[in-house]
Protein backbone atom coordinates (compact mmCIF):
# COMPACT_ATOMS: atom_id res chain seq x y z
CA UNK A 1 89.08 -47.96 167.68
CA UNK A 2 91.31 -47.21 170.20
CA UNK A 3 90.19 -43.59 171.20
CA UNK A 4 86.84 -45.50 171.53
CA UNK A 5 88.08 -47.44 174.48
CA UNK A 6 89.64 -44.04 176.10
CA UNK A 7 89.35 -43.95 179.63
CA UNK A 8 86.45 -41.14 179.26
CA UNK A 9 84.53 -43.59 177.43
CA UNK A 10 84.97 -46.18 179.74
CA UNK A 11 83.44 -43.92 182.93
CA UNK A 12 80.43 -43.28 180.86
CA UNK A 13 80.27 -46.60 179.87
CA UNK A 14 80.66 -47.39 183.79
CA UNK A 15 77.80 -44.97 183.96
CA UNK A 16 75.06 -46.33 182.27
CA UNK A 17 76.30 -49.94 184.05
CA UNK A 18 75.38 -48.14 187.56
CA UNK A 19 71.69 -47.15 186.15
CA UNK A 20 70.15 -50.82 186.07
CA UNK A 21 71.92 -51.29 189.87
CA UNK A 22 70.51 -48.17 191.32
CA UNK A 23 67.08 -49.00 190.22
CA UNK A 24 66.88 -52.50 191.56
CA UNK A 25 68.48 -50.54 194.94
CA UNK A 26 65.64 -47.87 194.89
CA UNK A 27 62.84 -50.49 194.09
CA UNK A 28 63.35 -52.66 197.55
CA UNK A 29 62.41 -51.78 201.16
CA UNK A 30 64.32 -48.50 201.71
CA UNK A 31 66.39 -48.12 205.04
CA UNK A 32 68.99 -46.17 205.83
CA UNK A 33 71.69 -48.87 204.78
CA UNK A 34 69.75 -49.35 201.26
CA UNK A 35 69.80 -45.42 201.07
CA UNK A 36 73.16 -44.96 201.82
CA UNK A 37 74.11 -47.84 198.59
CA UNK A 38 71.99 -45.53 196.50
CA UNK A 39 73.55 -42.49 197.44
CA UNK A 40 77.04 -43.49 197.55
CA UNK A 41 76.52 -45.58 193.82
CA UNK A 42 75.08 -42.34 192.38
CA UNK A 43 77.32 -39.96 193.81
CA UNK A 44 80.22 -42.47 192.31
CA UNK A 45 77.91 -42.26 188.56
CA UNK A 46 77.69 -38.34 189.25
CA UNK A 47 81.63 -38.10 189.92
CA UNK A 48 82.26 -40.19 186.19
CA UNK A 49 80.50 -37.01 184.96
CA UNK A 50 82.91 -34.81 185.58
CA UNK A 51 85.60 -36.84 185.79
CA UNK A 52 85.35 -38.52 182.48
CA UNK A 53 84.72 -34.60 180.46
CA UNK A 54 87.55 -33.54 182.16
CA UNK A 55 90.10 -36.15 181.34
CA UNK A 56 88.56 -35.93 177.62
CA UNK A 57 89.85 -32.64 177.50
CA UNK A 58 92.70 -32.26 179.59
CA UNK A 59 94.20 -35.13 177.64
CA UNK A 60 92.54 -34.09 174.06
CA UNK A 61 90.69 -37.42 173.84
CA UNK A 62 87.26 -36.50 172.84
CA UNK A 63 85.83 -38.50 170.37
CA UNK A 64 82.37 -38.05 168.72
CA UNK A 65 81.04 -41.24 170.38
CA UNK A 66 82.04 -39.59 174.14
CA UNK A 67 80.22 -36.13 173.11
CA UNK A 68 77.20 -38.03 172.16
CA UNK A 69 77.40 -40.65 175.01
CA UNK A 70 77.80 -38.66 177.87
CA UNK A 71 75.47 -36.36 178.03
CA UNK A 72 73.10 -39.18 177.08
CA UNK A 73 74.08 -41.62 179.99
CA UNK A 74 74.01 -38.31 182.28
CA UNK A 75 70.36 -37.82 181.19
CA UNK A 76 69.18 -41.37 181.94
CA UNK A 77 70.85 -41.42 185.31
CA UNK A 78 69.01 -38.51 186.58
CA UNK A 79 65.94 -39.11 184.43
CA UNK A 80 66.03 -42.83 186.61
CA UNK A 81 66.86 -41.34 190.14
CA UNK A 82 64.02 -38.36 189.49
CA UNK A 83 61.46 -41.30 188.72
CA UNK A 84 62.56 -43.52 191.48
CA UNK A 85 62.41 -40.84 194.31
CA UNK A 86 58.55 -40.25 192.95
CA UNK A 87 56.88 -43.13 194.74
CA UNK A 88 59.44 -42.73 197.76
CA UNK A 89 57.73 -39.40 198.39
CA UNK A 90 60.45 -37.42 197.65
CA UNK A 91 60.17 -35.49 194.85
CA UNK A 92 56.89 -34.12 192.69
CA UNK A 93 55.91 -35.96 189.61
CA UNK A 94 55.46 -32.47 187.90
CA UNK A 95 59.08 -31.23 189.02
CA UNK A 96 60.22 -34.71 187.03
CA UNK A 97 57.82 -34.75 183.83
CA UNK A 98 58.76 -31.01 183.22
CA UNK A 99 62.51 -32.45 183.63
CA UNK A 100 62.17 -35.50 181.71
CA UNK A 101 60.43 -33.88 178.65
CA UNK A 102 63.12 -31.23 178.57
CA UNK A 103 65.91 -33.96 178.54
CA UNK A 104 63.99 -35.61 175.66
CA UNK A 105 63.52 -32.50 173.46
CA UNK A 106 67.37 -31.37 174.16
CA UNK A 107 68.40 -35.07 173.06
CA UNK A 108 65.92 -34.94 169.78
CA UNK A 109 67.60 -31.51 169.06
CA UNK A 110 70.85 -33.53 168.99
CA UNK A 111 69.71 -36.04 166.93
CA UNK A 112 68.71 -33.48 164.35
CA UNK A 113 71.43 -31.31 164.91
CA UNK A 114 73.45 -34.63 163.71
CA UNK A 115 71.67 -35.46 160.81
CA UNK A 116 72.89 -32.16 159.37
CA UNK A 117 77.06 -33.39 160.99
CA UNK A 118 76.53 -30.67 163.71
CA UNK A 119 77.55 -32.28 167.38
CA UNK A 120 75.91 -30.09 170.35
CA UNK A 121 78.26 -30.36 173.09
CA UNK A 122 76.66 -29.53 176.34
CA UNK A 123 76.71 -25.97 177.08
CA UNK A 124 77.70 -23.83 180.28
CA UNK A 125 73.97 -23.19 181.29
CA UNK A 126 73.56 -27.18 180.98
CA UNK A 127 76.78 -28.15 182.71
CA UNK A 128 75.18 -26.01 185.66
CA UNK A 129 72.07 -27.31 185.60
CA UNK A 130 73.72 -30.76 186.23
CA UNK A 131 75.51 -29.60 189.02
CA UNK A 132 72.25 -28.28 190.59
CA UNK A 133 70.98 -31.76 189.69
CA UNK A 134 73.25 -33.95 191.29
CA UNK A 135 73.88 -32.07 194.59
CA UNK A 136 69.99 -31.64 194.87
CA UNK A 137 69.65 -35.10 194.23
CA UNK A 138 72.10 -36.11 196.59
CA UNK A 139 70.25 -34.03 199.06
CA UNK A 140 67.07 -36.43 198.62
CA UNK A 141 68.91 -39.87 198.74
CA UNK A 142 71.21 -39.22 201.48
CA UNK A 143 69.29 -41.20 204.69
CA UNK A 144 68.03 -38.58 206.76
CA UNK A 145 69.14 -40.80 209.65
CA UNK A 146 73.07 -40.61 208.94
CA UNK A 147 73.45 -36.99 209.61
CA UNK A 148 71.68 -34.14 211.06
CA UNK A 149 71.65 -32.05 208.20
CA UNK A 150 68.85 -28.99 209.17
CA UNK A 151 66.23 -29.10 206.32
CA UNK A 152 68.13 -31.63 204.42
CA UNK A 153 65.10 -32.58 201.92
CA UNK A 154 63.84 -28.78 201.48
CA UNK A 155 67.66 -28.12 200.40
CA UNK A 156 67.45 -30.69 197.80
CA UNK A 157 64.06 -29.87 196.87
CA UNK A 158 65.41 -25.94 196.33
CA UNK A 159 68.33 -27.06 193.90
CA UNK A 160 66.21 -29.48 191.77
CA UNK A 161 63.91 -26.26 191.43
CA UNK A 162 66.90 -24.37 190.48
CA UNK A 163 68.09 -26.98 188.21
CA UNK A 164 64.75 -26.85 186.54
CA UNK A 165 64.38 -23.59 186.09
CA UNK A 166 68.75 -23.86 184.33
CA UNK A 167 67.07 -26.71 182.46
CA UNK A 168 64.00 -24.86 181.20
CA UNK A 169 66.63 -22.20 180.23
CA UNK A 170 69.22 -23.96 178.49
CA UNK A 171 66.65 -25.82 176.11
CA UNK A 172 65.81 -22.46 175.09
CA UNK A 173 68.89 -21.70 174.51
CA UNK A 174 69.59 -24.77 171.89
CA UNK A 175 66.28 -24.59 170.64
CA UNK A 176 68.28 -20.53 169.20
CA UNK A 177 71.53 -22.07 168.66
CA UNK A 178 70.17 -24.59 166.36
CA UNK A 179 67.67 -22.53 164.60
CA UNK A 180 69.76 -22.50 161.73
CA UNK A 181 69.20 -26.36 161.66
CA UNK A 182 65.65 -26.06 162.16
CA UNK A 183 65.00 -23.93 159.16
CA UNK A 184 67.09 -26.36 157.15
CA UNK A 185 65.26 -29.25 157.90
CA UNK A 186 62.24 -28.18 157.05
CA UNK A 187 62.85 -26.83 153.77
CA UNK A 188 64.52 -30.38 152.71
């Protein structure tokens, strides 16, 4: 019980706290102050990412709960920003649906993977696709206002693209690393 309450637990339990704030701060009038609350809350929710994996294993803390957990609360805090930025004009639906599926079908691969006792950590290709993720969706929250930062949208625009494409790549890659469990399930 007590390795449940570990301090990496408690970030990504801080995490998924953050999600029902930042939608309620994307859903009103946006200005720069509002967009500056949403970037600096999800930059603080992106920073628990790392921070949290890192103190899990620096410390050799990780528990089964974290490497289920965290990838999971990392999935619906970009799967809420991507939707939020759609009506705000700053992303494309497709760009997010192609996203949001993928995130689904990794996280049903899990689930399967776990019926057989497997856990799927989240690989290298996936850790970089969230990287490309959060910076590129910094890039579209930050208030264009604050800073001059030369083609600040079109930068954030080019890593989500690039974080799609890692995305589109690294589901391929569990969909082969769990082939095993695939062929498994369907003869039982």
């Amino acid at each position: 019980m007590r390795r449940l309450f570990s301090v990496p637990n408690i970030l990504t339990g801080f995490r998924f706290v953050l999600i029902p704030v930042l939608i309620v701060l994307f859903s009103v009038d946006q200005n720069a102050r509002i967009e500056m609350w949403c970037f600096i809350l999800f930059t603080v929710a992106a920073l628990t990412d790392f921070v949290d994996g890192w103190l899990a294993r620096r410390y050799k803390i990780e528990t089964v709960f974290g490497k289920l957990m965290d990838p999971l609360a990392d999935k619906i805090l970009v799967t809420t920003v991507l939707i939020m930025l759609i009506p705000l004009g700053k992303i494309a639906a497709w760009v997010c649906l192609l996203i949001v599926c993928r995130e689904i079908i990794v996280t049903g691969f899990r689930g399967l993977a776990a019926t057989t006792g497997k856990v799927m950590a989240a690989g290298s290709i996936g850790k970089l696709k969230s990287n490309f993720q959060y910076f590129g969706l910094g890039f579209l929250i930050f208030p264009a206002q604050v800073l001059p930062i030369p083609c600040q949208h079109q930068i954030g625009t080019v890593l989500i693209y690039c974080s799609l494409v890692l995305a589109l790549w690294s589901g391929a890659v569990y969909s082969y690393r769990l082939r095993s469990v695939f062929l498994e399930t369907a003869r039982g």
